[in-house]
Protein backbone atom coordinates (compact mmCIF):
# COMPACT_ATOMS: atom_id res chain seq x y z
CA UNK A 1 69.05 -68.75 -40.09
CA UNK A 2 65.10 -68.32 -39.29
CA UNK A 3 62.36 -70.02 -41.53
CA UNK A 4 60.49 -67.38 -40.92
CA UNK A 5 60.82 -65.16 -44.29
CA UNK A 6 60.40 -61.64 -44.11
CA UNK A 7 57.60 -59.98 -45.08
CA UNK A 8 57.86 -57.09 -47.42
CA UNK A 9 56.61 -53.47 -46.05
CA UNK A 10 53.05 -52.91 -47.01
CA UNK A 11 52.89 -49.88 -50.10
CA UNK A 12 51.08 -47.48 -48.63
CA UNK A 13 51.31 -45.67 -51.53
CA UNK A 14 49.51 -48.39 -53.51
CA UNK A 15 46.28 -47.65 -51.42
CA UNK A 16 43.68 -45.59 -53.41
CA UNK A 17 42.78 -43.86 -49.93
CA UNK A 18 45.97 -42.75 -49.87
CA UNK A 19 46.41 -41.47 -53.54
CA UNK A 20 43.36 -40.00 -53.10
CA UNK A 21 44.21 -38.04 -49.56
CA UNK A 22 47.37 -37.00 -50.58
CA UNK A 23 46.27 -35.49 -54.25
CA UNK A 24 43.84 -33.56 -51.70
CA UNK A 25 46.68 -32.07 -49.88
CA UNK A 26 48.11 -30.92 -52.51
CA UNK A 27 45.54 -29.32 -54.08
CA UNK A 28 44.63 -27.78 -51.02
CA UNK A 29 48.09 -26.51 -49.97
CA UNK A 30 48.47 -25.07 -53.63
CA UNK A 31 45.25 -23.43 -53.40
CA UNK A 32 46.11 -21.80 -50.11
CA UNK A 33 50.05 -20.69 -51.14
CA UNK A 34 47.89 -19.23 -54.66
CA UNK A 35 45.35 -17.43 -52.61
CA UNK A 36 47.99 -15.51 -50.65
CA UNK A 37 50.16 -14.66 -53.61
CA UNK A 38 47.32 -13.21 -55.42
CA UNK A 39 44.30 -12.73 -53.19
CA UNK A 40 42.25 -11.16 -55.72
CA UNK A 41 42.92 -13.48 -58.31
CA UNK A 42 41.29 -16.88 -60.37
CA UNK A 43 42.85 -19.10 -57.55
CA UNK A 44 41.56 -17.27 -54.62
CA UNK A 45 37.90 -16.71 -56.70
CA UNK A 46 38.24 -21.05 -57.15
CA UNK A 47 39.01 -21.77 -54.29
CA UNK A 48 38.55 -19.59 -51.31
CA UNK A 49 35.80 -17.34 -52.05
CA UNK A 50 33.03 -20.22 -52.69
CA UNK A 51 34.01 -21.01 -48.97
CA UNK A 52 33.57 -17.65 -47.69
CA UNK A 53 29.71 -17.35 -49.07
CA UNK A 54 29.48 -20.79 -46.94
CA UNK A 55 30.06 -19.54 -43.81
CA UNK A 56 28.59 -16.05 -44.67
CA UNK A 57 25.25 -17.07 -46.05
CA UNK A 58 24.96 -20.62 -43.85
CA UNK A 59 21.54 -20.44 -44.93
CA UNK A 60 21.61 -20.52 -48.65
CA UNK A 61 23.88 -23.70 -47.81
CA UNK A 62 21.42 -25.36 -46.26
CA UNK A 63 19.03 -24.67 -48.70
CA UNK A 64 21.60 -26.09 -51.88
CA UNK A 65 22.20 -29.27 -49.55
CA UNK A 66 18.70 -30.23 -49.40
CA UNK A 67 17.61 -29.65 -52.85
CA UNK A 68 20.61 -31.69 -53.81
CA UNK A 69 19.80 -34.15 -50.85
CA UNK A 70 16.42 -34.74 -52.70
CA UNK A 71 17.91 -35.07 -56.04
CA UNK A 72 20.25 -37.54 -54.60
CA UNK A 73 17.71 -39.54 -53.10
CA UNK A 74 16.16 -39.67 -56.84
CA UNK A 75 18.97 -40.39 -58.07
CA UNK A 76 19.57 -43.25 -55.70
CA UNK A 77 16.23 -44.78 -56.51
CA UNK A 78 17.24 -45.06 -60.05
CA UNK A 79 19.97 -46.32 -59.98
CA UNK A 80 18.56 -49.18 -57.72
CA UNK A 81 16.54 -50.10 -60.87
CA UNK A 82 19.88 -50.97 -62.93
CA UNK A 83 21.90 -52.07 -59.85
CA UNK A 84 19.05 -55.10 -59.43
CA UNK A 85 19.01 -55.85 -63.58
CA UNK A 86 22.91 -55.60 -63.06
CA UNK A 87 23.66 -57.95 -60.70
CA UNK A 88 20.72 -60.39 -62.38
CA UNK A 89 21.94 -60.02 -65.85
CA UNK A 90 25.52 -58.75 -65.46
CA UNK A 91 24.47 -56.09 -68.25
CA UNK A 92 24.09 -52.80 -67.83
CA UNK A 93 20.45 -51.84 -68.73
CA UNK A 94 20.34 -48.93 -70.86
CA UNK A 95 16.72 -48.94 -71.24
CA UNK A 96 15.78 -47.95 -67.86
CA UNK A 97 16.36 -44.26 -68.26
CA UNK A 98 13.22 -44.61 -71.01
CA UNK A 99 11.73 -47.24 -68.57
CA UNK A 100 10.79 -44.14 -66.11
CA UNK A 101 9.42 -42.24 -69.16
CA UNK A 102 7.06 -44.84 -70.31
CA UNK A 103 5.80 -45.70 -66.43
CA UNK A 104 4.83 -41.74 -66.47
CA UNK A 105 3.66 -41.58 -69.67
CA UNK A 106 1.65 -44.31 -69.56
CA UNK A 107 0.27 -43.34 -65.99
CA UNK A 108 -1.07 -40.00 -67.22
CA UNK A 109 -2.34 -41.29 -70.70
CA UNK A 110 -4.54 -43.75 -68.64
CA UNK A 111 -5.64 -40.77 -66.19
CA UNK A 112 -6.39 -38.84 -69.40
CA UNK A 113 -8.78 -41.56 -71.01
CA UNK A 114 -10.76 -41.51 -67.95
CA UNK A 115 -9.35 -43.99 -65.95
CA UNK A 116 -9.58 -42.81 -61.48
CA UNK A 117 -5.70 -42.16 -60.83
CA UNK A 118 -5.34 -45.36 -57.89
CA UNK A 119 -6.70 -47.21 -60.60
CA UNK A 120 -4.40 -46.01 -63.76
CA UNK A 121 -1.48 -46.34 -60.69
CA UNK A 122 -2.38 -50.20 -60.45
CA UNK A 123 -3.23 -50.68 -64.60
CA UNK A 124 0.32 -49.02 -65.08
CA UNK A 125 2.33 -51.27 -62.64
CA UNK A 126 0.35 -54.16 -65.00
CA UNK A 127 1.38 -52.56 -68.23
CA UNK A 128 5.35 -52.71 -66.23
CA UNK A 129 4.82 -56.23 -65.42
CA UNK A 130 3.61 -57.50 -69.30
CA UNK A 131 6.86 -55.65 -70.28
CA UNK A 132 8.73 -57.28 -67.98
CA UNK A 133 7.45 -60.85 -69.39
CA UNK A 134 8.19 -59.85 -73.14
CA UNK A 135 11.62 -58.50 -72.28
CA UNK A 136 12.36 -61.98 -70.51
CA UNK A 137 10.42 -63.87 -73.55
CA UNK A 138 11.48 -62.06 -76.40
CA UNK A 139 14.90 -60.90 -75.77
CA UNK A 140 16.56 -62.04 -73.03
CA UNK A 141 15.59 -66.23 -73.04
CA UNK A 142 16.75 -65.99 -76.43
CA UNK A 143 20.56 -64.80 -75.63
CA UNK A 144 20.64 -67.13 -72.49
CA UNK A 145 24.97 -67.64 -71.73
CA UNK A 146 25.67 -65.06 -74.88
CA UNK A 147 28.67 -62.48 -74.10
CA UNK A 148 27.68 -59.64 -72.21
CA UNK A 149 27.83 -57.08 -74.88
CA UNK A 150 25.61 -58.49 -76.77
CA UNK A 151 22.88 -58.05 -73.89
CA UNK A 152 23.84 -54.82 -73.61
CA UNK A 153 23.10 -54.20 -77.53
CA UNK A 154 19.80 -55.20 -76.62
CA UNK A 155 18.71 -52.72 -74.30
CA UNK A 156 19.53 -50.29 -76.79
CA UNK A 157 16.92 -52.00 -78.80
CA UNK A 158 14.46 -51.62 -75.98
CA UNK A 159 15.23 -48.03 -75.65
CA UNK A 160 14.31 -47.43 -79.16
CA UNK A 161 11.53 -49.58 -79.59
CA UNK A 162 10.28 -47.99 -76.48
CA UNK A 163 11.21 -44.27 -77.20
CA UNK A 164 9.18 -44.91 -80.57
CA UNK A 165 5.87 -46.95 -79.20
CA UNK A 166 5.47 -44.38 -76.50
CA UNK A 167 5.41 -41.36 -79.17
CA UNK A 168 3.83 -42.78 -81.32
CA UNK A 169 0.57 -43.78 -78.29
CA UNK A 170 1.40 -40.69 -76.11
CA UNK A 171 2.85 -37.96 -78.62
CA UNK A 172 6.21 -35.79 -78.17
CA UNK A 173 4.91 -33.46 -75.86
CA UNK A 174 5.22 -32.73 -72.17
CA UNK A 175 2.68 -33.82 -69.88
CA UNK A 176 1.37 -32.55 -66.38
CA UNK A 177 1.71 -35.23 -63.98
CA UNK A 178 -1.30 -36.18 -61.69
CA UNK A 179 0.44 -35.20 -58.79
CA UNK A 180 -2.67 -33.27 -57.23
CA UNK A 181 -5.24 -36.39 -58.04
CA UNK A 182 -2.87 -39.12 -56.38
CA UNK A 183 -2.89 -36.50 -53.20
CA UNK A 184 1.04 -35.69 -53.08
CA UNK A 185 1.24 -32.67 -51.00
CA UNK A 186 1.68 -29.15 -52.32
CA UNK A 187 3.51 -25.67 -51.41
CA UNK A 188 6.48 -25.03 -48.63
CA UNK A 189 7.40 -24.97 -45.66
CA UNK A 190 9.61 -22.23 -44.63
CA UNK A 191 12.23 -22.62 -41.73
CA UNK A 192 13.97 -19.86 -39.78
CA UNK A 193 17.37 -21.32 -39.36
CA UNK A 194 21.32 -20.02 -39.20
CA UNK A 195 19.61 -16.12 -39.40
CA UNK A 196 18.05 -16.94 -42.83
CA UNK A 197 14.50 -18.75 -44.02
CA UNK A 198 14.92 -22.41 -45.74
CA UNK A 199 12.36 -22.76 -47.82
CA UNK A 200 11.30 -26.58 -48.48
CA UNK A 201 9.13 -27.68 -51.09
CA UNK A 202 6.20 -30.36 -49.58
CA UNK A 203 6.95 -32.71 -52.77
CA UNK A 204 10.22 -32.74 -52.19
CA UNK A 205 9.61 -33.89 -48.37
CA UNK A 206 7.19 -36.52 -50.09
CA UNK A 207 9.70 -37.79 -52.56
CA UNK A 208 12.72 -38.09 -50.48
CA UNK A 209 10.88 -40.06 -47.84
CA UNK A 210 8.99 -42.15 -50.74
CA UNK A 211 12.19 -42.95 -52.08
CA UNK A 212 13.97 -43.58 -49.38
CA UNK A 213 11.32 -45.81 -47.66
CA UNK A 214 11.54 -47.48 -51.26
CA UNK A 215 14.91 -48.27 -51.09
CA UNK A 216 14.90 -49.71 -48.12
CA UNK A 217 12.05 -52.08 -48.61
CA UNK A 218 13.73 -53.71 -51.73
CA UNK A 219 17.79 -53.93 -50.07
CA UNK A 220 15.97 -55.74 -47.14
CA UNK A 221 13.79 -57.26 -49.62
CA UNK A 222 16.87 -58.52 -51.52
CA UNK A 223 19.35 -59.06 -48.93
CA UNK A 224 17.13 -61.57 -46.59
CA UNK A 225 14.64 -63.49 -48.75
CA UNK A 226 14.55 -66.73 -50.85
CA UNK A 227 14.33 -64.12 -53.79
CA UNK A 228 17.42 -62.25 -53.28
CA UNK A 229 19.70 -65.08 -52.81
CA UNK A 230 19.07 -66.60 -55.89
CA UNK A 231 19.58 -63.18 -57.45
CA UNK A 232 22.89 -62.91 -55.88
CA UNK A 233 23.38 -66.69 -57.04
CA UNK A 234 22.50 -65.89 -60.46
CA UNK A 235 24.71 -62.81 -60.05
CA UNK A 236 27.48 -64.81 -59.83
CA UNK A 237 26.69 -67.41 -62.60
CA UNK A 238 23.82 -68.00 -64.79
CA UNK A 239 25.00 -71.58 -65.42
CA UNK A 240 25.68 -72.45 -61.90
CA UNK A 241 22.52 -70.98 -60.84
CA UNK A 242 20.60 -73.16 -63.68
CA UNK A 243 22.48 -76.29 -61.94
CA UNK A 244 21.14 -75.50 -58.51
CA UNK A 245 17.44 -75.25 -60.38
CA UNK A 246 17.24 -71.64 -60.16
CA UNK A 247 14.64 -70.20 -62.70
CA UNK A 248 16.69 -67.75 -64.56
CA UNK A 249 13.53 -66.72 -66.59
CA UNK A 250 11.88 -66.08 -63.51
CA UNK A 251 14.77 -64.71 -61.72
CA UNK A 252 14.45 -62.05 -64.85
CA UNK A 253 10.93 -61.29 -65.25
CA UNK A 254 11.20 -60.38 -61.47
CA UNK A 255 13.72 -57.65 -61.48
CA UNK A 256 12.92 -56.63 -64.76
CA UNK A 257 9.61 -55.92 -62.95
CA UNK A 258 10.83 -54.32 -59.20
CA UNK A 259 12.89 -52.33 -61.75
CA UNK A 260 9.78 -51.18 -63.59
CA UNK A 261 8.31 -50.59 -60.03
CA UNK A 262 11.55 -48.17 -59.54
CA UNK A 263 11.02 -46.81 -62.97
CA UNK A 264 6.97 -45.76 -62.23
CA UNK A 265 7.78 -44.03 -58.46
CA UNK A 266 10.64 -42.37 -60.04
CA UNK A 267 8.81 -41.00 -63.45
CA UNK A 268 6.07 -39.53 -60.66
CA UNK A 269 8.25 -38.35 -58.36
CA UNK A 270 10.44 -36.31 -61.15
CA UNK A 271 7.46 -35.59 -62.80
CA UNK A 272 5.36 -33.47 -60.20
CA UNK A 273 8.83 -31.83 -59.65
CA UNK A 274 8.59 -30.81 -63.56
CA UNK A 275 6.95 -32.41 -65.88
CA UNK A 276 6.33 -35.64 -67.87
CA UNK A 277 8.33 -36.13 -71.12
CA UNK A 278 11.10 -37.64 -72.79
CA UNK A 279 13.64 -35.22 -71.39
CA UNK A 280 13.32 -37.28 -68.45
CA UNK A 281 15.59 -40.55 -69.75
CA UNK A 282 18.59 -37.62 -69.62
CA UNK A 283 17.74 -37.09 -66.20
CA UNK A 284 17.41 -40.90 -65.42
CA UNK A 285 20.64 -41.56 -67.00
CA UNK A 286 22.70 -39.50 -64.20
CA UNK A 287 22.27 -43.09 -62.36
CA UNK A 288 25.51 -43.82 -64.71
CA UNK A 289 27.99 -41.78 -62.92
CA UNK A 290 25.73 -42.86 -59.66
CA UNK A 291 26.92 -46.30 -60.33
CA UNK A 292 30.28 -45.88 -61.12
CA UNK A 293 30.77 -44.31 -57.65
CA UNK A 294 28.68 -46.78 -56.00
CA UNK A 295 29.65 -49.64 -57.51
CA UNK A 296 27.28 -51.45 -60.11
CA UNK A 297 26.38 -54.53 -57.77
CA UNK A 298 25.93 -52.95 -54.50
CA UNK A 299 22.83 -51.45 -53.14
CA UNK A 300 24.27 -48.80 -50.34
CA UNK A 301 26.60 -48.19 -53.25
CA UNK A 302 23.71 -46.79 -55.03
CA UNK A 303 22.32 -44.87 -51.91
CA UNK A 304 25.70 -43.01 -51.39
CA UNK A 305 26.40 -42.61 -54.79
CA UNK A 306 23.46 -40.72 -55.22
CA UNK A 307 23.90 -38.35 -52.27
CA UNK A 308 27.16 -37.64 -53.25
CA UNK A 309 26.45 -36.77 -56.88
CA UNK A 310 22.73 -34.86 -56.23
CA UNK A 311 25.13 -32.15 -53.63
CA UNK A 312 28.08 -31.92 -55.17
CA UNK A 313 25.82 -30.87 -58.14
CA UNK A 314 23.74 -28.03 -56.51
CA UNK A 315 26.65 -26.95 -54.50
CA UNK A 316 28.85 -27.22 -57.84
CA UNK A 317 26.12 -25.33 -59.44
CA UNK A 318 25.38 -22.43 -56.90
CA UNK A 319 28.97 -21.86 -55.69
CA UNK A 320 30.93 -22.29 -58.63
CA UNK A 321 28.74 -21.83 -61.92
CA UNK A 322 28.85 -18.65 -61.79
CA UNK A 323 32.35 -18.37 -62.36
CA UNK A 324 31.99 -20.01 -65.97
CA UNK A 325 28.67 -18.81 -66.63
CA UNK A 326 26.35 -21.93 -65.16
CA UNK A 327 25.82 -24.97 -66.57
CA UNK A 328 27.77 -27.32 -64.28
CA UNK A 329 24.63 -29.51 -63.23
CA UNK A 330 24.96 -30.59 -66.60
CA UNK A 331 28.17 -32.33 -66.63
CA UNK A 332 29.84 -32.11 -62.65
CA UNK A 333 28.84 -35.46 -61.66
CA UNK A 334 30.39 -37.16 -65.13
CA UNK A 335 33.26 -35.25 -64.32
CA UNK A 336 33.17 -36.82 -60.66
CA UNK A 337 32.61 -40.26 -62.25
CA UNK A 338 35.84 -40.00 -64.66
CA UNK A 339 37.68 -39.10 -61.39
CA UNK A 340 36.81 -42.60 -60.04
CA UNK A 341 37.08 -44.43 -63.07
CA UNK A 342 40.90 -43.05 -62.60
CA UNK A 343 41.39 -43.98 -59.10
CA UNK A 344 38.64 -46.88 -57.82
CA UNK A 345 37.07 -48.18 -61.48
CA UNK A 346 35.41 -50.38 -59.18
CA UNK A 347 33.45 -47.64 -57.41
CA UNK A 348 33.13 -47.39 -53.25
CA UNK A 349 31.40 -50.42 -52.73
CA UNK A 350 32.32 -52.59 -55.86
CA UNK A 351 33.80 -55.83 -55.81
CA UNK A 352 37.50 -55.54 -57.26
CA UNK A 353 37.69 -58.56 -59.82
CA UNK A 354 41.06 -60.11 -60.69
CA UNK A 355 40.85 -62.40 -63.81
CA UNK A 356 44.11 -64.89 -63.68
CA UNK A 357 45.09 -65.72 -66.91
């Protein structure tokens, strides 16, 4: 008889990829046998005829990609802020949806007291790094090795404490942002491509290549410096990190701060797309379902997270809103989210973490 035992076949069907591919092809395959036996029909309007007006109008395609291309890239930016306060903390900061509020807001209050914009631009990234220090003073050395959910309590507090300071120095209502005085470009540029005209906005150029240059900087920044390893070894233990003689406290008041960094480009960026107010920490908190995609520790995680929910949103939007009367920018990309929570909780690039009892 061999030693050799034998090795059981590998479940295929245990793969996610593999769940995921063949709940595709049978969605698809339904969708087509539907469409022929009633090509007028809900089926055929679901699926087929959103197709059709892609190929048609290739144009108008292009057009929903890159809007939600730049939305995506926003997106991905901030959700960068929580991934690096994640993977510091192990919490997930709920206070930095209001943490891109309060970087605008307090960048056109200055502006409005007089202050020359570069100048309010640097005063603002000081006002970010003083919170940063009282977060990691007041709250977080305080509830050093305490279970995660009670750090996650605390950003609540921040969010409120925040939501009410700012009103109560900056008022409840929107604000213009300086987008003109810190020279960020204005108007469009219209392309004649696939027989149509694309129009694209100059401040959307600017923000996806702000953005995108910003992300790079910090997962370079992160990945290959003295700084980012002992985030990653804090990451992985805040006790074995102390042992090494990592500064936690300094480990903290550092991301808290790059995250504040995030939170000010962002709150300009979505600003001089719209405006400045506190509608913005909705908008901020589409990072969530960014995340759970992505994966809440990993950095390209974020970046194709973000793509993936700023297009499917315009393209659920433009192709198939009108067939419940709009509204699915709202909600798509939580719906997208739940999917994964389903099928990968972990997200595309998370780490999958066993826990042996």
């Amino acid at each position: 008889m061999s030693d050799i035992a034998a090795q059981p076949a590998p479940n295929l069907l245990g793969n996610v990829w593999v769940k995921t591919g063949l709940i595709v092809v049978g969605l698809v395959a339904a969708a087509l046998i539907g469409a022929r036996i009633d090509p007028t029909g809900t089926i055929h309007n679901i699926f087929v005829d959103p197709f059709n007006q892609m190929v048609q109008a290739p144009d108008l395609l292009a057009q929903t990609i890159w809007e939600g291309l730049v939305s995506g890239v926003l997106y991905a930016l901030i959700a960068l802020g929580f991934v690096l306060i994640f993977k510091a903390s192990g919490v997930f900061n709920f206070a930095q949806g209001i943490m891109v509020v309060f970087a605008a807001l307090t960048l056109v209050g200055l502006y409005e007291k007089g202050v020359p914009a570069f100048l309010a631009v640097i005063l603002t990234l000081g006002v970010m790094f003083a919170l940063a220090v009282t977060i990691e003073r007041v709250v977080l050395r305080p509830l050093v090795n305490q279970p995660d959910i009670i750090l996650f309590m605390a950003t609540f507090g921040i969010t409120y404490f925040l939501i009410g300071f700012g009103e109560a120095i900056f008022g409840g209502n929107p604000k213009q942002m300086i987008a003109e005085q810190l020279y960020l470009p204005k108007g469009a540029i219209d392309l004649k491509i696939l027989g149509g005209i694309v129009s694209l906005q100059k401040i959307d150029i600017a923000a996806a290549i702000i953005a995108s240059l910003m992300i790079a900087v910090l997962a370079l920044f992160f990945q290959y410096t003295r700084i980012g390893r002992a985030l990653r070894a804090v990451a992985d233990s805040h006790k074995a990190a102390l042992s090494v003689g990592i500064s936690l406290n300094q480990i903290w008041v550092i991301v808290w701060f790059t995250a504040g960094i995030v939170a000010l480009i962002t709150g300009i960026m979505w600003g001089a797309r719209s405006d400045v107010s506190f509608a913005l920490e909705i908008v901020a908190l589409k990072a969530l379902p960014v995340l759970i995609l992505g994966g809440f520790t990993s950095i390209p995680g974020a970046i194709v997270g973000g793509l993936i929910i700023g297009i499917g949103e315009k393209l659920g939007e433009f192709y198939w809103g009108p067939l419940i009367g709009g509204g699915i920018e709202s909600w798509l990309a939580y719906f997208i989210a739940l999917g994964f929570l389903l099928f990968r909780p972990q997200g595309l690039f998370g780490d999958k973490i066993i826990e042996r009892i």
